[in-house]
Protein backbone atom coordinates (compact mmCIF):
# COMPACT_ATOMS: atom_id res chain seq x y z
CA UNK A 1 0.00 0.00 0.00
CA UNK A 2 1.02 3.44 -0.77
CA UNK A 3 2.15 5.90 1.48
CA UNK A 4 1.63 9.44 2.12
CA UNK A 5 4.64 11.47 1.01
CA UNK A 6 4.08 15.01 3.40
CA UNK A 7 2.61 16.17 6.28
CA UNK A 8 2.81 19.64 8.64
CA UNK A 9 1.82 21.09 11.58
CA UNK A 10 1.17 25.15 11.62
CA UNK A 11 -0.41 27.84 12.67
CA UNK A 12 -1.99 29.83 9.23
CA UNK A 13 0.35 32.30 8.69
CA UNK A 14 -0.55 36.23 8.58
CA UNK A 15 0.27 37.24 5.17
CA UNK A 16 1.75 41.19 4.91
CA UNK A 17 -1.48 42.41 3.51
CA UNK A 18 -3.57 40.76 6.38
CA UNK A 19 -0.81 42.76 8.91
CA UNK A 20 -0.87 46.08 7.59
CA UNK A 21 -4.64 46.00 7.22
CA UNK A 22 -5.06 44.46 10.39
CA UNK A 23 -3.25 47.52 11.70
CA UNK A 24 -5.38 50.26 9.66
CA UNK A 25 -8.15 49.29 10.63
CA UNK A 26 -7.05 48.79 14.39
CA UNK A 27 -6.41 52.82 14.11
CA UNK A 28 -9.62 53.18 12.37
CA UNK A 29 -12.23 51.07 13.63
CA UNK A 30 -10.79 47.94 14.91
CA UNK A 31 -12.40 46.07 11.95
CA UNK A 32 -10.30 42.88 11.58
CA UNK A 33 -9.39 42.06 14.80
CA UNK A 34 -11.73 38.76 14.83
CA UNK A 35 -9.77 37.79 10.88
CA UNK A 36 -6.50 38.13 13.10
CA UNK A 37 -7.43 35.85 16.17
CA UNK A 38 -9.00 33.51 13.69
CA UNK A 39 -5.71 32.92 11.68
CA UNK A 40 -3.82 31.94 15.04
CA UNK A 41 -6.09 28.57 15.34
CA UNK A 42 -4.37 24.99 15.75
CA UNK A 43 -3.85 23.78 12.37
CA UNK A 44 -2.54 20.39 10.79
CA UNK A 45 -2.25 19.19 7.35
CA UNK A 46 -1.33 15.59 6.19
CA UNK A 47 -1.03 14.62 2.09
CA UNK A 48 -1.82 11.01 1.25
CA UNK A 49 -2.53 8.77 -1.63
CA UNK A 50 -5.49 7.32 -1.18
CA UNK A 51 -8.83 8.92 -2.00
CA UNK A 52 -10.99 11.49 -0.47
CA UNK A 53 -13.61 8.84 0.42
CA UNK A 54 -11.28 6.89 2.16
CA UNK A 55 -9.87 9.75 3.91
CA UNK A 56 -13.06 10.85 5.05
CA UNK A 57 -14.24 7.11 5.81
CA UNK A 58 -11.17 7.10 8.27
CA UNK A 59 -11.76 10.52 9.75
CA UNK A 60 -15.59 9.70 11.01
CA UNK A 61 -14.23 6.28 12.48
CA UNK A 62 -13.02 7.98 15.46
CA UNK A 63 -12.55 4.65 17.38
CA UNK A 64 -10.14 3.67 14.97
CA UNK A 65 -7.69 7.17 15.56
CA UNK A 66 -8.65 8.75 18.52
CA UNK A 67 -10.05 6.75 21.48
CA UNK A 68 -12.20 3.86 21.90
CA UNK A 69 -13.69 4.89 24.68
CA UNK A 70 -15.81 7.78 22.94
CA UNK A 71 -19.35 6.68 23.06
CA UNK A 72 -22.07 7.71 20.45
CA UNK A 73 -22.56 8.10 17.07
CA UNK A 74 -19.52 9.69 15.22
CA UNK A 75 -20.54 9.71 11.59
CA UNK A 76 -24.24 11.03 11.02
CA UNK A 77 -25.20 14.91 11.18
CA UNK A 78 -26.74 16.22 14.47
CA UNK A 79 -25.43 13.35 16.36
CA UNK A 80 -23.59 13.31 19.77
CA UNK A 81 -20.68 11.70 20.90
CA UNK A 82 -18.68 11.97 24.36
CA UNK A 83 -15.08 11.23 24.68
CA UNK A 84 -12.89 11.08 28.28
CA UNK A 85 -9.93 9.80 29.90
CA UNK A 86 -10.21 9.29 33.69
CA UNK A 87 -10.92 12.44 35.40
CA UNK A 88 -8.39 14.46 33.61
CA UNK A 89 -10.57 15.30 30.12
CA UNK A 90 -14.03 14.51 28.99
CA UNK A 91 -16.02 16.27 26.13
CA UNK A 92 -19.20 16.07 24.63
CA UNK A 93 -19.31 17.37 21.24
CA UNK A 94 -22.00 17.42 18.29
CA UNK A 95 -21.63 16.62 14.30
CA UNK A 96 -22.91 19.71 13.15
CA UNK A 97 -21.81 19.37 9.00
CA UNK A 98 -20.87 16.66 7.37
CA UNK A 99 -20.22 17.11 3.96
CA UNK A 100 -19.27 13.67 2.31
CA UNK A 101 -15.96 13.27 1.10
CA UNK A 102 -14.88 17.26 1.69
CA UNK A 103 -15.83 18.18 5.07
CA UNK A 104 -16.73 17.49 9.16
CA UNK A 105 -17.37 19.46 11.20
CA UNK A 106 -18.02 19.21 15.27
CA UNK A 107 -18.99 21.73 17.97
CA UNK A 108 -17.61 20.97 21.45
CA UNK A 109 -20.97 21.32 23.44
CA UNK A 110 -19.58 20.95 27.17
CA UNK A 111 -16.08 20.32 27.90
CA UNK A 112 -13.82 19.29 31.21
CA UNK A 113 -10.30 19.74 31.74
CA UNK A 114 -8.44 18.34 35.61
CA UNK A 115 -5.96 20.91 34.66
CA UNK A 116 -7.67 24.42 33.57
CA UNK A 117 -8.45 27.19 35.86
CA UNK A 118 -10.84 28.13 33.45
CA UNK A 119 -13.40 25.73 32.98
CA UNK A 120 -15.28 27.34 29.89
CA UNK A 121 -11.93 26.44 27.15
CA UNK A 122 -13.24 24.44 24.41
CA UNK A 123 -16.63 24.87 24.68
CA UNK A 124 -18.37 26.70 21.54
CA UNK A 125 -15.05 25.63 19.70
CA UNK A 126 -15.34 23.59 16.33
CA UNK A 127 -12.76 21.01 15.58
CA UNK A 128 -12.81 21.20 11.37
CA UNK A 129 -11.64 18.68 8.86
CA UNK A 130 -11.59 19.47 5.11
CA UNK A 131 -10.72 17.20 2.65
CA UNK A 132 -9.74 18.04 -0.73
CA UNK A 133 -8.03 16.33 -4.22
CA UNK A 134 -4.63 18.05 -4.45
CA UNK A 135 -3.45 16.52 -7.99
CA UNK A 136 -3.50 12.72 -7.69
CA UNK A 137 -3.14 12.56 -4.03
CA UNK A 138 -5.44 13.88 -0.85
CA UNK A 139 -4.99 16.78 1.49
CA UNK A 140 -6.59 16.65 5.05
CA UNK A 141 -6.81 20.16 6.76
CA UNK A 142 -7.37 20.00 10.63
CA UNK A 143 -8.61 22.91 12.35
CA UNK A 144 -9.19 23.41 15.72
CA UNK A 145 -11.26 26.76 15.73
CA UNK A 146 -10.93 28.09 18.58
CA UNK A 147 -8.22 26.26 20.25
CA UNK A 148 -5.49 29.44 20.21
CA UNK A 149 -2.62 30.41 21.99
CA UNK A 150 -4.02 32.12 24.93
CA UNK A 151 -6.15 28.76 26.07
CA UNK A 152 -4.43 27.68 28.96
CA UNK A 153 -4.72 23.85 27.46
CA UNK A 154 -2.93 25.07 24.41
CA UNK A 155 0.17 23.84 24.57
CA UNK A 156 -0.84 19.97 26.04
CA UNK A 157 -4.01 20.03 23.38
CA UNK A 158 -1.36 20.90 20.29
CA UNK A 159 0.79 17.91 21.26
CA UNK A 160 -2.44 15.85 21.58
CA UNK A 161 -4.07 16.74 18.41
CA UNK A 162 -0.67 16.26 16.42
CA UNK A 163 -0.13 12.76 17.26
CA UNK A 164 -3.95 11.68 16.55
CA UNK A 165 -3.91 13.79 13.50
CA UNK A 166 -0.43 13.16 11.93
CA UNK A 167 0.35 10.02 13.09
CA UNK A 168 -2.47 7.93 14.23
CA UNK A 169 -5.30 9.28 11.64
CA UNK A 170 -2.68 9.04 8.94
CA UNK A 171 -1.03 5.68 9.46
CA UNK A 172 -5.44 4.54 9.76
CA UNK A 173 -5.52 6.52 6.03
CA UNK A 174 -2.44 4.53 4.81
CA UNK A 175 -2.43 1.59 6.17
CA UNK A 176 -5.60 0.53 7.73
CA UNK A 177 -4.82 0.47 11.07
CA UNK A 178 -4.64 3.75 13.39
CA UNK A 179 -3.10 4.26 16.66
CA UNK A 180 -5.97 5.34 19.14
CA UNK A 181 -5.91 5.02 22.80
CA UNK A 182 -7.18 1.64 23.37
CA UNK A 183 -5.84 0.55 27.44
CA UNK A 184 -5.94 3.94 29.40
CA UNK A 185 -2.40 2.77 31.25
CA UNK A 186 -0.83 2.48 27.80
CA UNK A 187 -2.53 4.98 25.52
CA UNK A 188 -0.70 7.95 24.37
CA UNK A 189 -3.20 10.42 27.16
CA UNK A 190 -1.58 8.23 30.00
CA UNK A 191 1.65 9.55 28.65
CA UNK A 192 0.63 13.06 28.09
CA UNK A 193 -0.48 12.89 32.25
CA UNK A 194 2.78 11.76 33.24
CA UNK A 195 5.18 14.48 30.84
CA UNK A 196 2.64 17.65 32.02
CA UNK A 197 1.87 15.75 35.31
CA UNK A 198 -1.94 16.46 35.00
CA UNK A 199 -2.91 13.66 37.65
C-alpha cells in the first residue's frame, strides 16, 4: 500500500497584507481584529494517496484514531458523541456538518479539563476537517477553531491533536490500522499525564 509522502503542523500564517490592514483598521475602527485571532487557530495538514472517500471514511471512524472509549454516534449529522480519559478530560461534542468526502465538522458542546483554571476552554469551539483532491493525491486540513494560543490547554491540546492527527489518523488513512488510545495505562493520554503531570 502506498504511502503518504508530506505532512505539517502550523499555525496559518498572517500574510503582509492581512498585517498592515489588520493595523489600519485597528487605528480606524478595529475592523479585523476577529480575521486576526481567527488565523492563530491549531492547524494540521497531512497529504496522502489514497482517496478522499477513504480519507473521510477514516476521519468519522473515530474509534479507529482517537479513542475507543468515545461513546455515540460519530458519523451522522446532528449526532452526539462523548469522549474522556479518567478524570483528567471529557467532552461532549456534536456533528454539526458533514459534507461527504470534503468536510466534518463538530462543535464541542460541554467540555472538562483536571488541569484548567478556566473551565469554559473548548466549549463553543469547532474542531474542522476538510478534505480536498490536491493533484492525484489527498490533502486533510485539521482545524481546531478556537483552540489558540491564549487557552491555557494550548500547549498539552497541540501535542495531543498532532499525534492523533499526523500520526495515528494518517497511518489509519495509509495503512488501515490507526493508533488510538485503546488501554488507558498504555494509551498515548496516560503519557501526556505523566510528561505535564496532570494527575
Amino acid at each position: 500500500m502506498s504511502k503518504s509522502t508530506r505532512y505539517n503542523v502550523h499555525f496559518a500564517p498572517y500574510s503582509l497584507t492581512v498585517r498592515v490592514l489588520t493595523l489600519i483598521n485597528l487605528l480606524v475602527n478595529q475592523i479585523l481584529i476577529t480575521e486576526t485571532m481567527e488565523n492563530q487557530d491549531f492547524t494540521a495538514t497531512i497529504l496522502v494517496d489514497q482517496s478522499p472517500k477513504e480519507a473521510f471514511k477514516a476521519i468519522t471512524d473515530l474509534r479507529a484514531w482517537w479513542s475507543a472509549s468515545i461513546e455515540g454516534v460519530t458519523n451522522e449529522l446532528n449526532a452526539e458523541f462523548t469522549y474522556h480519559y479518567q478524570d483528567v478530560h471529557y467532552c461532549k461534542m456534536k456533528l454539526i456538518e458533514l459534507i461527504p468526502d470534503q468536510k466534518v465538522v463538530w462543535e464541542v458542546l460541554d467540555n472538562y479539563f483536571k488541569f484548567t483554571s478556566d473551565k469554559t476552554e473548548w466549549i463553543g469551539s469547532k474542531p474542522t476537517f476538510t478534505v480536498s483532491q490536491k493533484g492525484t493525491q489527498t490533502e486533510i486540513t485539521f482545524v481546531h477553531v478556537g483552540l489558540v494560543p491564549e487557552e491555557e490547554c494550548f500547549e498539552i491540546c497541540k501535542e495531543a491533536w498532532t499525534n492523533y492527527i499526523t500520526k495515528s489518523l494518517y497511518n489509519l488513512i495509509t495503512t488501515g490500522k490507526g493508533e488510538p488510545n485503546a488501554k488507558e495505562a498504555d494509551s498515548f493520554d496516560a503519557k501526556l499525564v505523566e510528561k505535564w503531570k496532570l494527575a
